[in-house]
C-alpha atoms as a PDB file:
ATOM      1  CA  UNK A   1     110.737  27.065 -55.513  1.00  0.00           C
ATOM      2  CA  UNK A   2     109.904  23.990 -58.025  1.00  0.00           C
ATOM      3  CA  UNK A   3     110.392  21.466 -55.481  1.00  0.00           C
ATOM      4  CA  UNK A   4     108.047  23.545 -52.841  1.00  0.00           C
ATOM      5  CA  UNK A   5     105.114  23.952 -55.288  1.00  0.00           C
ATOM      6  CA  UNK A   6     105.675  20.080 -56.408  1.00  0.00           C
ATOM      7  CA  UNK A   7     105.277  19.327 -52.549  1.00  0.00           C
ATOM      8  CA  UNK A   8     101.698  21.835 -52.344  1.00  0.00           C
ATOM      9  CA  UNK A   9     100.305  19.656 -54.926  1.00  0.00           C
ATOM     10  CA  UNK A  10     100.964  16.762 -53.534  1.00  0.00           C
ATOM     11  CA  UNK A  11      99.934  17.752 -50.467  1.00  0.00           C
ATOM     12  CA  UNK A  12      96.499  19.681 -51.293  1.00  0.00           C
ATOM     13  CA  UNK A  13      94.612  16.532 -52.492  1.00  0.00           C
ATOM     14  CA  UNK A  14      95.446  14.878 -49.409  1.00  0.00           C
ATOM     15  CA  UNK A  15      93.905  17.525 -47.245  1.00  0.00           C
ATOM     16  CA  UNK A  16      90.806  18.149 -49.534  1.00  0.00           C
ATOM     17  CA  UNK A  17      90.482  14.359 -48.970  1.00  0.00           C
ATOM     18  CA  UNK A  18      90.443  14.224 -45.584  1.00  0.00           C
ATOM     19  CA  UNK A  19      88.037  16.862 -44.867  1.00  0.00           C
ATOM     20  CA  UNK A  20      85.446  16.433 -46.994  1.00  0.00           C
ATOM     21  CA  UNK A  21      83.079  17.694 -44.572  1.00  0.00           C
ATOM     22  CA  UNK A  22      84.235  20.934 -44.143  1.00  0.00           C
ATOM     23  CA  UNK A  23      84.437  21.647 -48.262  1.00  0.00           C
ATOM     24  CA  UNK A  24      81.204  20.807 -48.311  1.00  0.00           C
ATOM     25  CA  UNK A  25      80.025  22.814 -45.614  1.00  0.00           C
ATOM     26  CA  UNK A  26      81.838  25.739 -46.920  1.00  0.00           C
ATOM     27  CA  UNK A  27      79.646  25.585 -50.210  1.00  0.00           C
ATOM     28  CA  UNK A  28      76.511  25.556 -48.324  1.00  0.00           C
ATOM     29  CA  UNK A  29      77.633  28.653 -46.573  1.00  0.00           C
ATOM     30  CA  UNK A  30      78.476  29.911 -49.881  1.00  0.00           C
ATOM     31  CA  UNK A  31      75.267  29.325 -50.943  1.00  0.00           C
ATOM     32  CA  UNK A  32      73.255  30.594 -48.109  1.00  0.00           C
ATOM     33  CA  UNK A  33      73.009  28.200 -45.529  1.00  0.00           C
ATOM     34  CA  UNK A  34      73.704  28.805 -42.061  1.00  0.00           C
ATOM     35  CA  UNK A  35      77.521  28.260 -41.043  1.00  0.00           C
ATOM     36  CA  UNK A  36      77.052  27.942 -37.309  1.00  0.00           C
ATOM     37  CA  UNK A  37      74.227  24.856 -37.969  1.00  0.00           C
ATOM     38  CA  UNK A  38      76.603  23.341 -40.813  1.00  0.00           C
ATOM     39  CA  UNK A  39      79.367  23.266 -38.393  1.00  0.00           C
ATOM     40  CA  UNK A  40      77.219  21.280 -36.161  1.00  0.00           C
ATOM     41  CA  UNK A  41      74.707  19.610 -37.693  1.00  0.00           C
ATOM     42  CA  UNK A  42      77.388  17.779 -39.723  1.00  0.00           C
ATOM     43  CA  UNK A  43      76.464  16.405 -43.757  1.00  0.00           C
ATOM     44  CA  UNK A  44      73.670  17.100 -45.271  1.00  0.00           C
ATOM     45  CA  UNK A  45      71.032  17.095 -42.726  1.00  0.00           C
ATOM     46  CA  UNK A  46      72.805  20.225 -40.610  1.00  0.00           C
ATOM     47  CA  UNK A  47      73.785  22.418 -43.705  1.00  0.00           C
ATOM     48  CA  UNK A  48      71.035  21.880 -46.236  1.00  0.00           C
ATOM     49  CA  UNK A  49      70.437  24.691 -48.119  1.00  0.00           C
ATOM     50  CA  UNK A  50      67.023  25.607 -46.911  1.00  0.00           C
ATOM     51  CA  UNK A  51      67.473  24.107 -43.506  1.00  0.00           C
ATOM     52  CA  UNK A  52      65.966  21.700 -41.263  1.00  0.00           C
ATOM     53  CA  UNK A  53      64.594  21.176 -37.867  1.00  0.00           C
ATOM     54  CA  UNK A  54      68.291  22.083 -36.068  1.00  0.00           C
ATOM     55  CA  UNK A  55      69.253  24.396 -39.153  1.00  0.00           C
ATOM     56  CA  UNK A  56      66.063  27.162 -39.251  1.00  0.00           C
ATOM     57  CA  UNK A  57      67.132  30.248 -40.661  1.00  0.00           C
ATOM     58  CA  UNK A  58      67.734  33.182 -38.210  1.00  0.00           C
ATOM     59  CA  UNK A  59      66.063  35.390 -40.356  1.00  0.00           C
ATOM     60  CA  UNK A  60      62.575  32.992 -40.759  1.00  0.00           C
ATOM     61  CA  UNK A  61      62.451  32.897 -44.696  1.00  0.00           C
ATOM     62  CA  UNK A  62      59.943  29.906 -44.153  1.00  0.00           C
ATOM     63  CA  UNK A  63      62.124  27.591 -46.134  1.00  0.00           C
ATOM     64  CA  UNK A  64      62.644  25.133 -43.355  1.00  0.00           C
ATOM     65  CA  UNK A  65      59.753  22.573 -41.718  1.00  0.00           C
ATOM     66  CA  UNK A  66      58.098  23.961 -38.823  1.00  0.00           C
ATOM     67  CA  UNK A  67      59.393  22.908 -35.849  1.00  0.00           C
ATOM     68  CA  UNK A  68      57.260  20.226 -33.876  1.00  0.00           C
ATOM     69  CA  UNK A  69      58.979  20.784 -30.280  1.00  0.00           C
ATOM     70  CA  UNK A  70      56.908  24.184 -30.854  1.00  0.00           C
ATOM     71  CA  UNK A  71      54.348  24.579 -27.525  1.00  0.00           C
ATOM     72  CA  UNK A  72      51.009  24.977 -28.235  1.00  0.00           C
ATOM     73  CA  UNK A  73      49.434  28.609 -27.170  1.00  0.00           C
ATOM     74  CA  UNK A  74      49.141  28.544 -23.524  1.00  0.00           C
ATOM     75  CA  UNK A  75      45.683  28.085 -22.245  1.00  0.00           C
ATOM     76  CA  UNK A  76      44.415  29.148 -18.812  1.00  0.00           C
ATOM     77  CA  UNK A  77      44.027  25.517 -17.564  1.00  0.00           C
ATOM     78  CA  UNK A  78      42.516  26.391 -14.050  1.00  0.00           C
ATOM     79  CA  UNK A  79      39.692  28.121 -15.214  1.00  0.00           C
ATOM     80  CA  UNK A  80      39.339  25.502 -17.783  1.00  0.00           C
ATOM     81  CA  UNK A  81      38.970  23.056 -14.826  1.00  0.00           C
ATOM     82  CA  UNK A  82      37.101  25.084 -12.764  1.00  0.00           C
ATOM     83  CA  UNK A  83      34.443  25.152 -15.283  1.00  0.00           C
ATOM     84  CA  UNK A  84      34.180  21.240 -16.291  1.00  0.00           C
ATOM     85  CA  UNK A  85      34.048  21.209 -12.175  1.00  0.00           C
ATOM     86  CA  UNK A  86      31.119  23.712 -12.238  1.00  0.00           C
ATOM     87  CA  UNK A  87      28.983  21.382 -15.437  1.00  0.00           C
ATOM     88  CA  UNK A  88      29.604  18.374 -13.613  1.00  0.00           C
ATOM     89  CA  UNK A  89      28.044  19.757 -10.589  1.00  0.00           C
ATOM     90  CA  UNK A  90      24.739  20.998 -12.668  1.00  0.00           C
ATOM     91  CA  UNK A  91      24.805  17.484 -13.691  1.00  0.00           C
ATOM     92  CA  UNK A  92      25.464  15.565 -10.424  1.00  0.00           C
ATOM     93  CA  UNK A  93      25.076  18.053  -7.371  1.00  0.00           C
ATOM     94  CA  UNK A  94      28.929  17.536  -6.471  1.00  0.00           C
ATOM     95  CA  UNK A  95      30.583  20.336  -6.575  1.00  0.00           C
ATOM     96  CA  UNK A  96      34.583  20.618  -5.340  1.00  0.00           C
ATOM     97  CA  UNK A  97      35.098  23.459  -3.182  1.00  0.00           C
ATOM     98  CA  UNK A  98      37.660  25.655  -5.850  1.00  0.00           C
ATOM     99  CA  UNK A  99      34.241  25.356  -7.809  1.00  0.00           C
ATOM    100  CA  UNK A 100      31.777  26.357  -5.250  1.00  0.00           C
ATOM    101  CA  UNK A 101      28.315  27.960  -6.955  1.00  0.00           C
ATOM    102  CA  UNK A 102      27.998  31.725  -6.904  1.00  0.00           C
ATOM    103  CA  UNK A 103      24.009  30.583  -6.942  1.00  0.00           C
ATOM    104  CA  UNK A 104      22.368  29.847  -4.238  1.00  0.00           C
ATOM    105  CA  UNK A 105      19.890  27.607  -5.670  1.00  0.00           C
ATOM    106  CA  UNK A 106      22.502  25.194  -6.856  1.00  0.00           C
ATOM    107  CA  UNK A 107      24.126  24.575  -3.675  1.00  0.00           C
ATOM    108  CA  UNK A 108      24.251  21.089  -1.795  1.00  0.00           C
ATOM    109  CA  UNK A 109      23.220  20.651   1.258  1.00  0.00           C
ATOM    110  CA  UNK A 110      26.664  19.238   2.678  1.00  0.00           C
ATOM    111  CA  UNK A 111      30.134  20.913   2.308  1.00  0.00           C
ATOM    112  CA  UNK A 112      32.477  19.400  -0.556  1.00  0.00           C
ATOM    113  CA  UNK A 113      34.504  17.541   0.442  1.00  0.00           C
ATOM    114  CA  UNK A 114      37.479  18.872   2.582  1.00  0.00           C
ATOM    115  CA  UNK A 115      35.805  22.238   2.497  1.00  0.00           C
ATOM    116  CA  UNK A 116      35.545  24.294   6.205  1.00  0.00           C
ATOM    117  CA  UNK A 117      32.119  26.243   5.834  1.00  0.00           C
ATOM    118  CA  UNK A 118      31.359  28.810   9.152  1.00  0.00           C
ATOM    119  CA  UNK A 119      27.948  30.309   8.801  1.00  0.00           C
ATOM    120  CA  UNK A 120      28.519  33.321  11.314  1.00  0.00           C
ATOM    121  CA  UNK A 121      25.071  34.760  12.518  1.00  0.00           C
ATOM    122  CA  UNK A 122      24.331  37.729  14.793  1.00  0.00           C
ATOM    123  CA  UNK A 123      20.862  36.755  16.020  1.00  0.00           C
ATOM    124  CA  UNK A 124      18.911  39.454  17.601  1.00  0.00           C
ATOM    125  CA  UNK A 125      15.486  39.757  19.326  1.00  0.00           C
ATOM    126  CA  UNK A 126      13.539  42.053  17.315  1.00  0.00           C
ATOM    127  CA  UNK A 127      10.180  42.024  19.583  1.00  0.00           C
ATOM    128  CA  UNK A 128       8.173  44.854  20.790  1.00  0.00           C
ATOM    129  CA  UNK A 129       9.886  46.493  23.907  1.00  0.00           C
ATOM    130  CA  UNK A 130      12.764  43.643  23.716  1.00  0.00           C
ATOM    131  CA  UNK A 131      14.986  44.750  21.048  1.00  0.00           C
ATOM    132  CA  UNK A 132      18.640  42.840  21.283  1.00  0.00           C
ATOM    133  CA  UNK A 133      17.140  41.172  24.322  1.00  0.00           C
ATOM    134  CA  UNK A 134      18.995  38.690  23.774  1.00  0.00           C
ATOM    135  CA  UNK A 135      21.301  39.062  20.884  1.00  0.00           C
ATOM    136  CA  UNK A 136      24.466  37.058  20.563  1.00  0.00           C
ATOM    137  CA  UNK A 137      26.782  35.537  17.676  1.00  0.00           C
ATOM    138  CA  UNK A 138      25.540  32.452  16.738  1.00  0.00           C
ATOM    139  CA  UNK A 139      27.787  30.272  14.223  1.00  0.00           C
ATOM    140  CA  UNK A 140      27.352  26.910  12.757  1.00  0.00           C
ATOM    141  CA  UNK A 141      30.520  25.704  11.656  1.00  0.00           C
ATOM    142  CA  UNK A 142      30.572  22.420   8.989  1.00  0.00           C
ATOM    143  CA  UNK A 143      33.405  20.055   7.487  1.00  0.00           C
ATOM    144  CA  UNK A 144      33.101  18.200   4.356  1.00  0.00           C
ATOM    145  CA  UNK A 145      34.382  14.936   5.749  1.00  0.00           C
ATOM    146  CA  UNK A 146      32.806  13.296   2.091  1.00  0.00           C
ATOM    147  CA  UNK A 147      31.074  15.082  -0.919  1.00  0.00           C
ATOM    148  CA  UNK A 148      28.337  13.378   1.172  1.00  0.00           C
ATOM    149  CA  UNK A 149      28.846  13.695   4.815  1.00  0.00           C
ATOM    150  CA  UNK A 150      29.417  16.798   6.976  1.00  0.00           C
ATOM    151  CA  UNK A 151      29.576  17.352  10.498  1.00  0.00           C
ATOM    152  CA  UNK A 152      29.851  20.045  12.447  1.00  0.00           C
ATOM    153  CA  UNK A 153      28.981  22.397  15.471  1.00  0.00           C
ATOM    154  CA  UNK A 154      26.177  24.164  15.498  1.00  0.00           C
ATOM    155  CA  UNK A 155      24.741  27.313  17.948  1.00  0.00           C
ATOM    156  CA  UNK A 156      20.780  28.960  18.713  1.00  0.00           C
ATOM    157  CA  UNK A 157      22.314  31.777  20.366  1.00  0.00           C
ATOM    158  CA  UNK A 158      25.680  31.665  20.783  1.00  0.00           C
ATOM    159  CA  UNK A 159      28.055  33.980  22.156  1.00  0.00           C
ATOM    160  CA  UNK A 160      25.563  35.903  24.116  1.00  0.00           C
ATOM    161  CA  UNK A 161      26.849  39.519  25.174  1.00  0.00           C
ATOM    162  CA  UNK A 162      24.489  41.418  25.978  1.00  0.00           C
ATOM    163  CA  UNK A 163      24.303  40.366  29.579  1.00  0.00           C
ATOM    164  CA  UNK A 164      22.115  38.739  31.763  1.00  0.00           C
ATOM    165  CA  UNK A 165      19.470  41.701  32.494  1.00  0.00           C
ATOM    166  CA  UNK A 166      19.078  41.741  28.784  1.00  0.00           C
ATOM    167  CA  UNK A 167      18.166  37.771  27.995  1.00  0.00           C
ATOM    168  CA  UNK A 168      21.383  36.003  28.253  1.00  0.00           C
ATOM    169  CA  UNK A 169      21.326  33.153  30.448  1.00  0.00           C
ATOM    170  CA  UNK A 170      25.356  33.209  30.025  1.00  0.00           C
ATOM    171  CA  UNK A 171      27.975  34.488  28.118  1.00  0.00           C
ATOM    172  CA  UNK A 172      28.376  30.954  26.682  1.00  0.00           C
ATOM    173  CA  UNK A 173      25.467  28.475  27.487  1.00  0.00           C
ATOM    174  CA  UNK A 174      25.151  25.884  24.660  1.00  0.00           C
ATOM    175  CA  UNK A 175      25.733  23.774  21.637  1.00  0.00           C
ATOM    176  CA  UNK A 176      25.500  20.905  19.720  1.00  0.00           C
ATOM    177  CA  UNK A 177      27.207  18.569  17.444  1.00  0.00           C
ATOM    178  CA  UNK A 178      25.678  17.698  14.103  1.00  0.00           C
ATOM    179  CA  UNK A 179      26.157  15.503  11.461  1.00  0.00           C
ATOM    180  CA  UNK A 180      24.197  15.851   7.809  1.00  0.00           C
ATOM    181  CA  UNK A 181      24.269  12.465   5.512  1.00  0.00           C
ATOM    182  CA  UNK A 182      23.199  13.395   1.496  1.00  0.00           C
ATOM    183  CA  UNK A 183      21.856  10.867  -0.047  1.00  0.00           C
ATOM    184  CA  UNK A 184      20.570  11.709  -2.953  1.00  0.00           C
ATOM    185  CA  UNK A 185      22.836  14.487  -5.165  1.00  0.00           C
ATOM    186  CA  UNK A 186      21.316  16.491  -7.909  1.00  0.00           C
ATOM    187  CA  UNK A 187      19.062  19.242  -8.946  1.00  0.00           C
ATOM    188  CA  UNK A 188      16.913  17.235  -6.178  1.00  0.00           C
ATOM    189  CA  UNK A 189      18.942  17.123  -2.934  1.00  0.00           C
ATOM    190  CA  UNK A 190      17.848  15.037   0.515  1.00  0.00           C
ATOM    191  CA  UNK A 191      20.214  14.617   3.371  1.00  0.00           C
ATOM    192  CA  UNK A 192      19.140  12.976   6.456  1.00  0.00           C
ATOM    193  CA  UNK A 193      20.317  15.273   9.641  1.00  0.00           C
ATOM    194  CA  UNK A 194      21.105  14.756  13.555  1.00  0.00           C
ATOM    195  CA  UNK A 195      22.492  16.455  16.529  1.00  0.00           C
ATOM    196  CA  UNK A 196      22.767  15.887  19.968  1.00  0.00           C
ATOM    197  CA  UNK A 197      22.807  19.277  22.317  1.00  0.00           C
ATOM    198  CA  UNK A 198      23.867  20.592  25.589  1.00  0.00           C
ATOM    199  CA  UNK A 199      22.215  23.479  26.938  1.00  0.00           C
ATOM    200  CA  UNK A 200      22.589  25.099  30.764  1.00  0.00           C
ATOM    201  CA  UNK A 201      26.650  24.515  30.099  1.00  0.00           C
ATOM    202  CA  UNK A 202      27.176  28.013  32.181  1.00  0.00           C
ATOM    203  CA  UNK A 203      24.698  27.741  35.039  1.00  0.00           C
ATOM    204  CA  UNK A 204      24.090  26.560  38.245  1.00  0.00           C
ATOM    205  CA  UNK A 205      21.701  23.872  37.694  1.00  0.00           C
ATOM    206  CA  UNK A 206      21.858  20.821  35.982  1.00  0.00           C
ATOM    207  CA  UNK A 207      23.135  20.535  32.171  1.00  0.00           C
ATOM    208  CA  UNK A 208      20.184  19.635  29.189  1.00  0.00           C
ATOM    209  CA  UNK A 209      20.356  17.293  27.109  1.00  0.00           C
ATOM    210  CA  UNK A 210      18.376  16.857  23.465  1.00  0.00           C
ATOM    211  CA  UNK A 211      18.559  15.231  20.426  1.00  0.00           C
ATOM    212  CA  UNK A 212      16.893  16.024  17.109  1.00  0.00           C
ATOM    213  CA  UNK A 213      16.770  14.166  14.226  1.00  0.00           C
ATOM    214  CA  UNK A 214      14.744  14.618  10.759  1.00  0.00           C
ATOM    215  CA  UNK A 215      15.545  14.993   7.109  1.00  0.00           C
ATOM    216  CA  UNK A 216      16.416  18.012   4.871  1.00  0.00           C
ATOM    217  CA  UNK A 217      15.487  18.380   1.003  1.00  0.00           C
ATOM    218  CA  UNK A 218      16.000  21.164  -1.675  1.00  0.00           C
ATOM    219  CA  UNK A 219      14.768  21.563  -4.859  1.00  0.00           C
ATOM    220  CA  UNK A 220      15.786  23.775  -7.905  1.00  0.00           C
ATOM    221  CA  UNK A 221      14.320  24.321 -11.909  1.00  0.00           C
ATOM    222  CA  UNK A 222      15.335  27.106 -13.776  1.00  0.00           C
ATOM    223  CA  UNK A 223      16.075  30.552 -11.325  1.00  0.00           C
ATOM    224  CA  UNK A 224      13.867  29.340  -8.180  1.00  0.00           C
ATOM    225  CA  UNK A 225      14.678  26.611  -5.519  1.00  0.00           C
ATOM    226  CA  UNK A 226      13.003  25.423  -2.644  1.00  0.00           C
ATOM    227  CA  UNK A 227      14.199  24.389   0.774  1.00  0.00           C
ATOM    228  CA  UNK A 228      12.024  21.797   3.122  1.00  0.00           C
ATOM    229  CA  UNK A 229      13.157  20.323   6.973  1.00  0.00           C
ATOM    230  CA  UNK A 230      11.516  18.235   8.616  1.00  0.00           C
ATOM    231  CA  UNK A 231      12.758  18.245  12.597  1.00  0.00           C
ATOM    232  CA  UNK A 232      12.100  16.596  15.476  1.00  0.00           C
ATOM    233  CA  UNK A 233      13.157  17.453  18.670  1.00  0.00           C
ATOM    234  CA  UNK A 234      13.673  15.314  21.926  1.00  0.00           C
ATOM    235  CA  UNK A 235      14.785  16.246  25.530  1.00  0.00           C
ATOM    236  CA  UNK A 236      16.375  13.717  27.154  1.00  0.00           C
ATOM    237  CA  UNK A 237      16.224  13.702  30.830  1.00  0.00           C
ATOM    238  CA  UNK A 238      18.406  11.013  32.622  1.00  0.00           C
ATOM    239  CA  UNK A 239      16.416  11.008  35.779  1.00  0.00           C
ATOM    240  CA  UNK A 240      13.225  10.873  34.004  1.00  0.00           C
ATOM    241  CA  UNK A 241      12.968   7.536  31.770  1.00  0.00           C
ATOM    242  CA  UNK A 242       9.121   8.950  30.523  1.00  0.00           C
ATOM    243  CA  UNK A 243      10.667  11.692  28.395  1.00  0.00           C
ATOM    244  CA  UNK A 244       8.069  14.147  27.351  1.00  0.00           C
ATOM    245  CA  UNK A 245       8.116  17.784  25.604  1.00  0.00           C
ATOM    246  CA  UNK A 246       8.812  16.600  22.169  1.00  0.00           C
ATOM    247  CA  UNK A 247       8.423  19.163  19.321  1.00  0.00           C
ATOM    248  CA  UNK A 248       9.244  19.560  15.875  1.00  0.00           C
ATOM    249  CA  UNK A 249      10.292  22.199  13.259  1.00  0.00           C
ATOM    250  CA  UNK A 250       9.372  22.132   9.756  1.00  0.00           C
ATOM    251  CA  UNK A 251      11.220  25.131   8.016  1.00  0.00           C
ATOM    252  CA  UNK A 252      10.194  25.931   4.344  1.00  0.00           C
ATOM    253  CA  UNK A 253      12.197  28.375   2.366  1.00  0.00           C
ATOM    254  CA  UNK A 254      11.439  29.703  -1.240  1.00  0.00           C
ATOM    255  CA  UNK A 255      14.426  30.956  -3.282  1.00  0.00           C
ATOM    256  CA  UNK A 256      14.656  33.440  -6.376  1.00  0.00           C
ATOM    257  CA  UNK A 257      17.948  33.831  -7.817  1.00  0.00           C
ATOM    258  CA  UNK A 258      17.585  37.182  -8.926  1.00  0.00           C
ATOM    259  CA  UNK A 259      21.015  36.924  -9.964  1.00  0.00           C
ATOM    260  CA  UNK A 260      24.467  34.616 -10.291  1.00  0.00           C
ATOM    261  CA  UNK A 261      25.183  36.418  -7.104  1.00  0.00           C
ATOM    262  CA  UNK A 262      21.972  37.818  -5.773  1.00  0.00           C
ATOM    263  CA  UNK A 263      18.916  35.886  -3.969  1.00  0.00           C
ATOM    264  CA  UNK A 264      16.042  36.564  -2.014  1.00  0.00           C
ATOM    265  CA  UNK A 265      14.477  34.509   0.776  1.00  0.00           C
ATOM    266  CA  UNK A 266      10.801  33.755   1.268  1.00  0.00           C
ATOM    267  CA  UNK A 267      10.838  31.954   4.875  1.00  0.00           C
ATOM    268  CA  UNK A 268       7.561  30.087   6.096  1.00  0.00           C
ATOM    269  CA  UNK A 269       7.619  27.220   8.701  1.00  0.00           C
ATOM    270  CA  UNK A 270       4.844  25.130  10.808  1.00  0.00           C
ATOM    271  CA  UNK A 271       6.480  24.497  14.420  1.00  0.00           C
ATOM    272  CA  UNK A 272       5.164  23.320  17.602  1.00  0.00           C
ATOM    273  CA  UNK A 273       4.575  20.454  20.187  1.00  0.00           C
ATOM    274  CA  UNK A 274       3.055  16.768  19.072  1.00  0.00           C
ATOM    275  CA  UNK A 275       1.326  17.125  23.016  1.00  0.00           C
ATOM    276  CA  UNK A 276      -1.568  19.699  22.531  1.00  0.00           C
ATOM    277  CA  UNK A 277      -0.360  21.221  19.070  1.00  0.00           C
ATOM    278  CA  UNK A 278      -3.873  22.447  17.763  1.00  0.00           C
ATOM    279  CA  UNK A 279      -3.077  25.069  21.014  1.00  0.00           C
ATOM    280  CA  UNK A 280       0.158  26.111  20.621  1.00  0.00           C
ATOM    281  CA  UNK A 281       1.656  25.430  17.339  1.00  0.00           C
ATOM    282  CA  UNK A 282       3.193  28.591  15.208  1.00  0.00           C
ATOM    283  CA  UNK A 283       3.892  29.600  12.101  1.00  0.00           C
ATOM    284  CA  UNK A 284       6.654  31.984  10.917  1.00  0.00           C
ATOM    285  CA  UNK A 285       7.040  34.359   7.919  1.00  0.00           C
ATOM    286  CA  UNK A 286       9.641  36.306   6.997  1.00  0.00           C
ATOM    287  CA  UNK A 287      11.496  37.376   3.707  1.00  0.00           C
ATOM    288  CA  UNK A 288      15.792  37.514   4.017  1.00  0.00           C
ATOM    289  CA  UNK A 289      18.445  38.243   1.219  1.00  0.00           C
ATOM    290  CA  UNK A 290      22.212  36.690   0.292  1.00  0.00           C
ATOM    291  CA  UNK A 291      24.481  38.183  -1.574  1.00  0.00           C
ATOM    292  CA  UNK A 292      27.759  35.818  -3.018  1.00  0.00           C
ATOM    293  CA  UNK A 293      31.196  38.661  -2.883  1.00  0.00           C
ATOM    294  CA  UNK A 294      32.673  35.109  -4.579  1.00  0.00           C
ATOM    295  CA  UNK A 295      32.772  31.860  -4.117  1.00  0.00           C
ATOM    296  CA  UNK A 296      34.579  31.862  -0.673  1.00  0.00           C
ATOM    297  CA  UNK A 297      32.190  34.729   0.688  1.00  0.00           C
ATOM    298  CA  UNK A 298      28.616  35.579   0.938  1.00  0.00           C
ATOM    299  CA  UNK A 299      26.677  38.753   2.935  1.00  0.00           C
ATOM    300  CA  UNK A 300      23.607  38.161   3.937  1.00  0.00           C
ATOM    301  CA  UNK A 301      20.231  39.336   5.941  1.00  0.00           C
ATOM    302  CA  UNK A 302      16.884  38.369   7.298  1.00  0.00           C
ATOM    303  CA  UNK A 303      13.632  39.741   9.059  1.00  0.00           C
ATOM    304  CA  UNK A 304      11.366  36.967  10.691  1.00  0.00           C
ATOM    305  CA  UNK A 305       7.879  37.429  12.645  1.00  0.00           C
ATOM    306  CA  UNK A 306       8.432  33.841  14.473  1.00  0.00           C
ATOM    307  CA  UNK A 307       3.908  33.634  15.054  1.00  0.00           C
ATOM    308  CA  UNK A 308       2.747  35.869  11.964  1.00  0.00           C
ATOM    309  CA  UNK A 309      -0.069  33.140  11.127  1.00  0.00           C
ATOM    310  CA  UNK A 310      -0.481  30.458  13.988  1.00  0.00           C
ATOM    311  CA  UNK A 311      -2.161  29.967  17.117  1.00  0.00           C
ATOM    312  CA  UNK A 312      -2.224  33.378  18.915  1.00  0.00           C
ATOM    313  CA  UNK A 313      -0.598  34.891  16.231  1.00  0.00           C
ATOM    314  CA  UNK A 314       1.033  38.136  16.478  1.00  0.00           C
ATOM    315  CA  UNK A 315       3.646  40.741  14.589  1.00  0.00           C
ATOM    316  CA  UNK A 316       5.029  41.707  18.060  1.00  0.00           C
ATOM    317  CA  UNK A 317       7.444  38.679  18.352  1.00  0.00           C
ATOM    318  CA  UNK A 318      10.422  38.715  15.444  1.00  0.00           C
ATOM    319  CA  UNK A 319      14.069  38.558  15.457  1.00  0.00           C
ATOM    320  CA  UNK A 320      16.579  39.093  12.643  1.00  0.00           C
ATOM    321  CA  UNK A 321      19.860  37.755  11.118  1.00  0.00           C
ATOM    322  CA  UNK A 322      22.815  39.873   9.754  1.00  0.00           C
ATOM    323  CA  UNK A 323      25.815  37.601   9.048  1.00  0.00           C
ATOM    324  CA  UNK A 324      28.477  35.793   6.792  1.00  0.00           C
ATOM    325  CA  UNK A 325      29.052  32.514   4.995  1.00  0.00           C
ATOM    326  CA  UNK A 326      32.858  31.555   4.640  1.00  0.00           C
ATOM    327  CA  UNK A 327      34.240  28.830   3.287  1.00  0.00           C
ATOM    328  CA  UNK A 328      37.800  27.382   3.153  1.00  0.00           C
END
């Protein structure tokens, strides 16, 4: 019995000796410190008594360092985008299309860039004893090839279907393709514009030809805009090198943004042909309304007497709009 307890104290000092690690994390658990991080943190950096970064106390007494690997609050980092998107735009007229303006006043006159915009109008004769004589669906459809160049297909009447005793020459009888250029960006916008269009497609004579070219502007300060086009149209006749019939448009549209979403239209216009125009030129007046569902969608309406205040004016010829802006 001697001889085995002579042995144990020889032996004991040995073992203590070779393990210091594990005395010494015993007395920090002794003392407090968390066994499972003293175990693996290893010396005095994993079993300190008020812990460290890898050694935090389960229960959160505070007596550790905060931990730096800690994330931030999260943030809602689209909308945060969407609106540095949206001031940029005030500032430079760009706008990308995830931050497409609700107002109408502060839109460009050309698509952003990759954006798909379809203007989809049902036009509709509105004149005394020709009501929907003709009325078709009418859309203009644009791509954002740039921030600064769209083109496009656009439509006067459209899908006609209302037939033939009613006004329609076909179902389908027309179109043209369209390109807008903006060059200048900004609370002052101006975009030079052209399109080249087929008419008489569907019928049995020959096909029409015409190209019109002119320049667009729009103008905004505070809650109203303005909108200004200046048009010209020219038929092109193969077998007839003299040309002839050329007109113009010359569209002017006052805005109100009653609201973010809500606007109302003031449409006025001078319009006619440069051959004999103190006879037959016109001038329209109407009022029309858009409403923006978001930024993808808008509602909209008009009412136009196309001769309220021109040569041979009258209140008997008018048509209206009821349609939809998308964008994609």
């Amino acid at each position: 019995m001697t001889m085995r307890r002579s042995i144990w104290l020889l032996i004991l000092p040995l073992v203590l000796a070779a393990h210091p690690l594990r005395a010494h994390a015993q007395d920090d658990d002794d003392d407090g410190g968390d066994e499972d991080s003293a175990d693996e943190g290893g010396g005095d950096e994993g079993g300190d008594e008020g812990g460290d970064e890898d050694g935090d106390d389960e229960d959160g007494d505070g007596d550790g360092e905060e931990d730096e690997t800690t994330p931030p609050p999260a943030t809602n980092v689209s909308a945060l985008g969407a609106q540095v998107d949206a001031d940029q735009g005030e500032r430079t007229g760009i706008y990308p299309k995830m931050s497409w303006p609700l107002e109408l006043i502060k839109r460009p006159l050309t698509a952003a860039k990759g954006q798909i915009e379809v203007n989809a109008d049902l036009v509709m004769n509105l004149s005394k004893s020709l009501a929907f004589k003709p009325a078709g669906l009418a859309p203009d459809v644009f791509f954002g090839a740039t921030d600064k160049v769209s083109v496009g297909v656009e439509h006067g009447i459209g899908i006609c279907f209302v037939g033939k005793e009613n006004g329609c020459a076909e179902v389908y009888n027309e179109f043209a393709l369209a390109v807008k250029y903006a060059f200048k960006q900004g609370p002052f916008n101006a975009a030079a514009y052209g399109a080249f269009q087929l008419a008489g497609l569907a019928g049995d004579g020959d096909i029409a030809f015409s190209a019109r070219v002119g320049g667009i502007a729009h103008l905004r300060s505070g809650k109203v805009g303005a909108t200004g086009a200046f048009i010209v149209n020219v038929p092109i006749d193969p077998r007839n090198d003299a040309g002839g019939n050329e007109s113009f448009v010359l569209p002017v549209e006052g805005q109100i943004q009653a609201s973010p979403q809500f606007a109302i239209r003031i449409i006025l216009g001078f319009n006619g042909p440069f051959e004999g125009l103190s006879k037959a030129f016109q001038v329209p007046f109407g009022f029309g309304v858009l409403f923006a569902l978001n930024r993808k969608v808008d509602i909209k309406g008009e009412f136009v007497w196309d001769n309220a205040l021109g040569k041979g004016r009258t209140g008997d010829i008018r048509h209206g709009v009821l349609g939809a802006n998308l964008r994609f």
